[in-house]
N, C-alpha and C. Protein backbone atom coordinates (compact mmCIF):
# COMPACT_ATOMS: atom_id res chain seq x y z
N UNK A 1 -43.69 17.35 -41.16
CA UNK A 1 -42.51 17.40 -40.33
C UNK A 1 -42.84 18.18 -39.05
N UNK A 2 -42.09 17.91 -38.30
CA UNK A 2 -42.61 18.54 -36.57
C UNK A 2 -41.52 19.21 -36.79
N UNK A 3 -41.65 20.44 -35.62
CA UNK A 3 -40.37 21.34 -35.31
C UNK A 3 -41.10 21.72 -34.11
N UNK A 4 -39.79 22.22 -33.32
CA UNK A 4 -40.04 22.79 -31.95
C UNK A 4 -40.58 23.84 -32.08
N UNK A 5 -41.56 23.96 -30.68
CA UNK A 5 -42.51 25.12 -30.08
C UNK A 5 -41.57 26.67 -30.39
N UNK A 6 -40.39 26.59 -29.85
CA UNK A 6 -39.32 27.53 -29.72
C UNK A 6 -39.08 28.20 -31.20
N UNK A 7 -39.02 27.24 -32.57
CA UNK A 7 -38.80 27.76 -33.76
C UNK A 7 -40.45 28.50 -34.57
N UNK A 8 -41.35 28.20 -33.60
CA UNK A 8 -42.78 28.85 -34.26
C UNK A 8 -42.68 30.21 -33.30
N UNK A 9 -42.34 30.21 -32.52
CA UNK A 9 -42.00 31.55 -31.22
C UNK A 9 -41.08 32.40 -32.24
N UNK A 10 -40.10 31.71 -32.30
CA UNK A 10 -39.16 32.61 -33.28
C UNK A 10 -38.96 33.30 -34.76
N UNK A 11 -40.20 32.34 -35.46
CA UNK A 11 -40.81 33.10 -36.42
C UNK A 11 -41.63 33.86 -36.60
N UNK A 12 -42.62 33.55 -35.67
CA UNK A 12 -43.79 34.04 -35.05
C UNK A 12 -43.45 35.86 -35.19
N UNK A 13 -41.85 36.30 -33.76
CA UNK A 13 -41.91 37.18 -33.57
C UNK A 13 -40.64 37.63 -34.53
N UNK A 14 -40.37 37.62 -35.89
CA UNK A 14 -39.29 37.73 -36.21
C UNK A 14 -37.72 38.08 -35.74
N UNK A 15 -37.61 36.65 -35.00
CA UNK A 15 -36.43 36.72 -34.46
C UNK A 15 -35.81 35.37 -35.41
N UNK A 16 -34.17 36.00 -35.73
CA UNK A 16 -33.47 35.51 -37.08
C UNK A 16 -32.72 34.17 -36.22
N UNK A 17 -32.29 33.22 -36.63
CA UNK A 17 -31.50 32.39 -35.74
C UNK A 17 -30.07 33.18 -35.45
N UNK A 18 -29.52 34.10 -36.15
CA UNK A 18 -28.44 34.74 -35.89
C UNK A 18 -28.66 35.43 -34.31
N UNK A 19 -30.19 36.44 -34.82
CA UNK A 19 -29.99 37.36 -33.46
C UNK A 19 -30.33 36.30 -32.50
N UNK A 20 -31.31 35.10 -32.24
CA UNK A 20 -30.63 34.34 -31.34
C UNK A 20 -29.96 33.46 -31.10
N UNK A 21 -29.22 33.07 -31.66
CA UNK A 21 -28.04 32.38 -31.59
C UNK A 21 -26.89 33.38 -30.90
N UNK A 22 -27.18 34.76 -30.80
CA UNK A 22 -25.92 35.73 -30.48
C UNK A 22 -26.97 36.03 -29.24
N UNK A 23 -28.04 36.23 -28.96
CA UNK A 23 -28.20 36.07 -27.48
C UNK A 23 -28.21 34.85 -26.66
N UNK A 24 -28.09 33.80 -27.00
CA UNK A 24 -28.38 32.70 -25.99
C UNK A 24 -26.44 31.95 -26.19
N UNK A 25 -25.89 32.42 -27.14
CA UNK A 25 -24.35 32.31 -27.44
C UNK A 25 -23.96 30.83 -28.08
N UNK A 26 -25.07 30.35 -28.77
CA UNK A 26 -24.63 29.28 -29.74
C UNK A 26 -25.04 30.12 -31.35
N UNK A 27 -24.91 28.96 -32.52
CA UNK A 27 -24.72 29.52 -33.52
C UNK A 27 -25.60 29.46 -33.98
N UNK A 28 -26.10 29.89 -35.78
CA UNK A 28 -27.07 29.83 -36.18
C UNK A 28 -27.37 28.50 -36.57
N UNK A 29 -26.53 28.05 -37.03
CA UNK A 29 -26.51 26.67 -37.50
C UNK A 29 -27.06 25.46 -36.22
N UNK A 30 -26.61 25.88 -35.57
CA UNK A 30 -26.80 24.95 -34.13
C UNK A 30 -27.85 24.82 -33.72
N UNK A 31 -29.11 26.78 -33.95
CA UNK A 31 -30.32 26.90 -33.70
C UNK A 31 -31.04 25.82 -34.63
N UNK A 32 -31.17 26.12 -35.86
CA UNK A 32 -31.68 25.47 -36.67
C UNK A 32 -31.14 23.62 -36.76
N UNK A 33 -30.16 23.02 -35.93
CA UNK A 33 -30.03 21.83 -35.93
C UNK A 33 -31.20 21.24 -34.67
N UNK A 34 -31.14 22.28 -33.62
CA UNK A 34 -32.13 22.01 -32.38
C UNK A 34 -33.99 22.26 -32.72
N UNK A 35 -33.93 23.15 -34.00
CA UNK A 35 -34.98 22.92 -34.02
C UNK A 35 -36.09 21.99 -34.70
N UNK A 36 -35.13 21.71 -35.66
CA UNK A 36 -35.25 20.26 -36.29
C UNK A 36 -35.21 18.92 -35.81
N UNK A 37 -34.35 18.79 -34.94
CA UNK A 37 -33.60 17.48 -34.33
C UNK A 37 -35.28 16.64 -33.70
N UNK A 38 -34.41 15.43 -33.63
CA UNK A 38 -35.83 14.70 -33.07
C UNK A 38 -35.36 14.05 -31.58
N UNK A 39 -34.11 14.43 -31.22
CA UNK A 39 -33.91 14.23 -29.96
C UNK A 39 -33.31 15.48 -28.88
N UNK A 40 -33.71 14.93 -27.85
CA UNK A 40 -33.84 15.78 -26.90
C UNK A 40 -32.51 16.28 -26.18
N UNK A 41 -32.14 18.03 -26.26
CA UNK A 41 -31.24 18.63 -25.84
C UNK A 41 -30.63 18.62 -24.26
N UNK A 42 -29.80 18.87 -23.84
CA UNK A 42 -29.41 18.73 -22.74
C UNK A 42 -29.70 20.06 -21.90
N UNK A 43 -30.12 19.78 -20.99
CA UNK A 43 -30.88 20.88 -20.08
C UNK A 43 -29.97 22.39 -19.86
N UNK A 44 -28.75 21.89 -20.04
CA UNK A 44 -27.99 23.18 -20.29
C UNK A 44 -28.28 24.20 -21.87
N UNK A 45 -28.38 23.38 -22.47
CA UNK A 45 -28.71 23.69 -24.09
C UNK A 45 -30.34 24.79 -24.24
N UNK A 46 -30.91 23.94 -23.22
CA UNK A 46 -32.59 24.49 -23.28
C UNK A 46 -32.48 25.48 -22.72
N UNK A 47 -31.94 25.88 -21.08
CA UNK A 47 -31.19 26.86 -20.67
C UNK A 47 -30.60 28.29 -21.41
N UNK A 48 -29.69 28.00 -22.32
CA UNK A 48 -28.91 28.86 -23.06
C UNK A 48 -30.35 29.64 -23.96
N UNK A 49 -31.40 28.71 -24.23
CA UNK A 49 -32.67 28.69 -24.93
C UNK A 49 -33.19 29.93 -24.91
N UNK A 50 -33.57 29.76 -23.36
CA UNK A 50 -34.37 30.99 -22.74
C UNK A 50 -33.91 31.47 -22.36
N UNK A 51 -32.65 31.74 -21.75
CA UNK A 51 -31.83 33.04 -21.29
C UNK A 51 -31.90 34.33 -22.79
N UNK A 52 -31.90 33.05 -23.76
CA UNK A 52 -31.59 34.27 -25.35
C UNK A 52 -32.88 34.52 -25.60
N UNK A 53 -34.13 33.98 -25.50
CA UNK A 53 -35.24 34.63 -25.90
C UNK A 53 -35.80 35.64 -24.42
N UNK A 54 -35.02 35.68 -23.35
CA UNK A 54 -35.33 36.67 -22.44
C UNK A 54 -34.83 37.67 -22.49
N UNK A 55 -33.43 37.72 -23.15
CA UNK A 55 -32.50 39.01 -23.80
C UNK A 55 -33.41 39.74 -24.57
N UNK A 56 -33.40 38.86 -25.31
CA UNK A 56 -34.36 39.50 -27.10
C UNK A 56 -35.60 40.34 -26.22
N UNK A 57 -36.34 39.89 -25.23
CA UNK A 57 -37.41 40.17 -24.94
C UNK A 57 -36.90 41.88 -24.41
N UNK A 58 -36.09 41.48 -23.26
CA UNK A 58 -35.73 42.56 -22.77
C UNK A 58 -35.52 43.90 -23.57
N UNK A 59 -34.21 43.53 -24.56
CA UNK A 59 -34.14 44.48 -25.94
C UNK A 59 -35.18 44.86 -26.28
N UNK A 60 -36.63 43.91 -26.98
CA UNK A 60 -37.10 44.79 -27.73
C UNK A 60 -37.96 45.83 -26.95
N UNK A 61 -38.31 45.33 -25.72
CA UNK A 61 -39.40 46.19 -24.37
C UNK A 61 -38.64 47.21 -24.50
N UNK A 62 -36.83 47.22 -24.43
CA UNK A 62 -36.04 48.51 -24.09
C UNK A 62 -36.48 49.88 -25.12
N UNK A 63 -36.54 48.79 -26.56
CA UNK A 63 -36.53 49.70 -27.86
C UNK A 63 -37.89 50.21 -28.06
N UNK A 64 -38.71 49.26 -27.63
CA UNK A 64 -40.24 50.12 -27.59
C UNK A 64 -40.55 50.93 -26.75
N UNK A 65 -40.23 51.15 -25.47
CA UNK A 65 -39.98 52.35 -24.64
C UNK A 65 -39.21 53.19 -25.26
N UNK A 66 -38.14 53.13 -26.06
CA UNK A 66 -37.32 54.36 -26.82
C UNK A 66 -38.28 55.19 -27.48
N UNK A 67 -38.91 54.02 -28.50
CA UNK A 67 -39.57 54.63 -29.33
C UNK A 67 -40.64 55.42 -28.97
N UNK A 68 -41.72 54.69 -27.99
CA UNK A 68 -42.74 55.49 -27.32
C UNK A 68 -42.74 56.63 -27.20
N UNK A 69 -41.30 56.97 -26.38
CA UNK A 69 -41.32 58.36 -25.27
C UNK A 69 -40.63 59.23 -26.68
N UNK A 70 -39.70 58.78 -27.65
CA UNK A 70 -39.12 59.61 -28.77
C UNK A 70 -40.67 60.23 -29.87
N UNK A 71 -41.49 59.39 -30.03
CA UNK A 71 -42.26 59.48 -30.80
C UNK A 71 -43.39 60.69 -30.28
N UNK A 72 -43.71 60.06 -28.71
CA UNK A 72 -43.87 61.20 -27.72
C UNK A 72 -43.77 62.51 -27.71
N UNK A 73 -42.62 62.85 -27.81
CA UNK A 73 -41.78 64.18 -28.39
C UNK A 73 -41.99 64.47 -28.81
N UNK A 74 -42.06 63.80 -30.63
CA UNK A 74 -41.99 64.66 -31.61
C UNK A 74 -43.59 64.32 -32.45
N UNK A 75 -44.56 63.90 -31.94
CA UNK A 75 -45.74 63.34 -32.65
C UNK A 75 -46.16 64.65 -33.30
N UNK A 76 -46.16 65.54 -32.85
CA UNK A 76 -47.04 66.92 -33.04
C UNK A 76 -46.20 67.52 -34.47
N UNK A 77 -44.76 67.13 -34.87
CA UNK A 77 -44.26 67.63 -35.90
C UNK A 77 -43.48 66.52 -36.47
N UNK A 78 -44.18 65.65 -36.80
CA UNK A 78 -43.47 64.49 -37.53
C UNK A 78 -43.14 64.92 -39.20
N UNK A 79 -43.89 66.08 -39.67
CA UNK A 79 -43.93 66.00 -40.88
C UNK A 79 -42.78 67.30 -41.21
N UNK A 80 -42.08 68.02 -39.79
CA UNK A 80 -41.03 69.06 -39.98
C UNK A 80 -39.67 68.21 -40.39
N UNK A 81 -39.47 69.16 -41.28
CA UNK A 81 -37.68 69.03 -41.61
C UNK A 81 -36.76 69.47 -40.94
N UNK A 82 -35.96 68.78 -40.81
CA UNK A 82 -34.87 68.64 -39.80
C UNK A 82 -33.55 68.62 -41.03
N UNK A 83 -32.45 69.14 -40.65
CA UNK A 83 -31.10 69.06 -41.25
C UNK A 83 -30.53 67.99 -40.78
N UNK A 84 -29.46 67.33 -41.18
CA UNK A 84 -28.28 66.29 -41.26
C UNK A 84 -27.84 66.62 -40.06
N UNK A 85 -27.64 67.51 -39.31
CA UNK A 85 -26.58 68.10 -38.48
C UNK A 85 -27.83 68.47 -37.51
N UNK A 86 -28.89 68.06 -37.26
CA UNK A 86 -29.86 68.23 -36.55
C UNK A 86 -30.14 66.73 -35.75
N UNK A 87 -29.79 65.87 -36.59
CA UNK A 87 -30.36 64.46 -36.15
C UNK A 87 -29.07 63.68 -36.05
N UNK A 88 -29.33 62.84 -35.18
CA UNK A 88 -28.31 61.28 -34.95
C UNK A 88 -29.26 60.16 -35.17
N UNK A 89 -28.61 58.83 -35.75
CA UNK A 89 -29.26 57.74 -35.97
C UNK A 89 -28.68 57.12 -35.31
């Protein structure tokens, strides 16, 4: 069976059809009908495509810079205890 380039990208980088289906603003169901389908989407559709895997991208660059510069911080005492009332998640 063939499937689109877009659904090996998306497994590839574990991205769920939910989280993109909620960035590009169609559904999950819809992802997984486009990536199956054997005919060709309407250029608005492909559109919505990559706008959501440029979100995702954006997000995760955002969250790996979080992490970097947080980890940054605290590399030197990763193994100190901290209280409940010390930390936010």
């Amino acid at each position: 069976m063939k499937v689109r380039k877009f659904r090996i990208l998306r497994l590839r980088h574990h991205v769920s059809m939910v989280e993109l289906g909620r960035a590009c603003g169609l559904s999950a169901q819809r992802i997984s009908e486009l990536e199956l389908s054997e005919g060709v989407p309407e250029q608005e559709t492909i559109q919505k495509i990559q706008n959501g895997f440029e979100r995702i991208l954006t997000e995760r660059m955002e969250d790996a810079e979080r992490l970097h510069l947080e980890y940054q911080r605290c590399r030197n005492a990763l193994m100190q205890r901290v209280g409940e009332d010390e930390y936010e998640l």
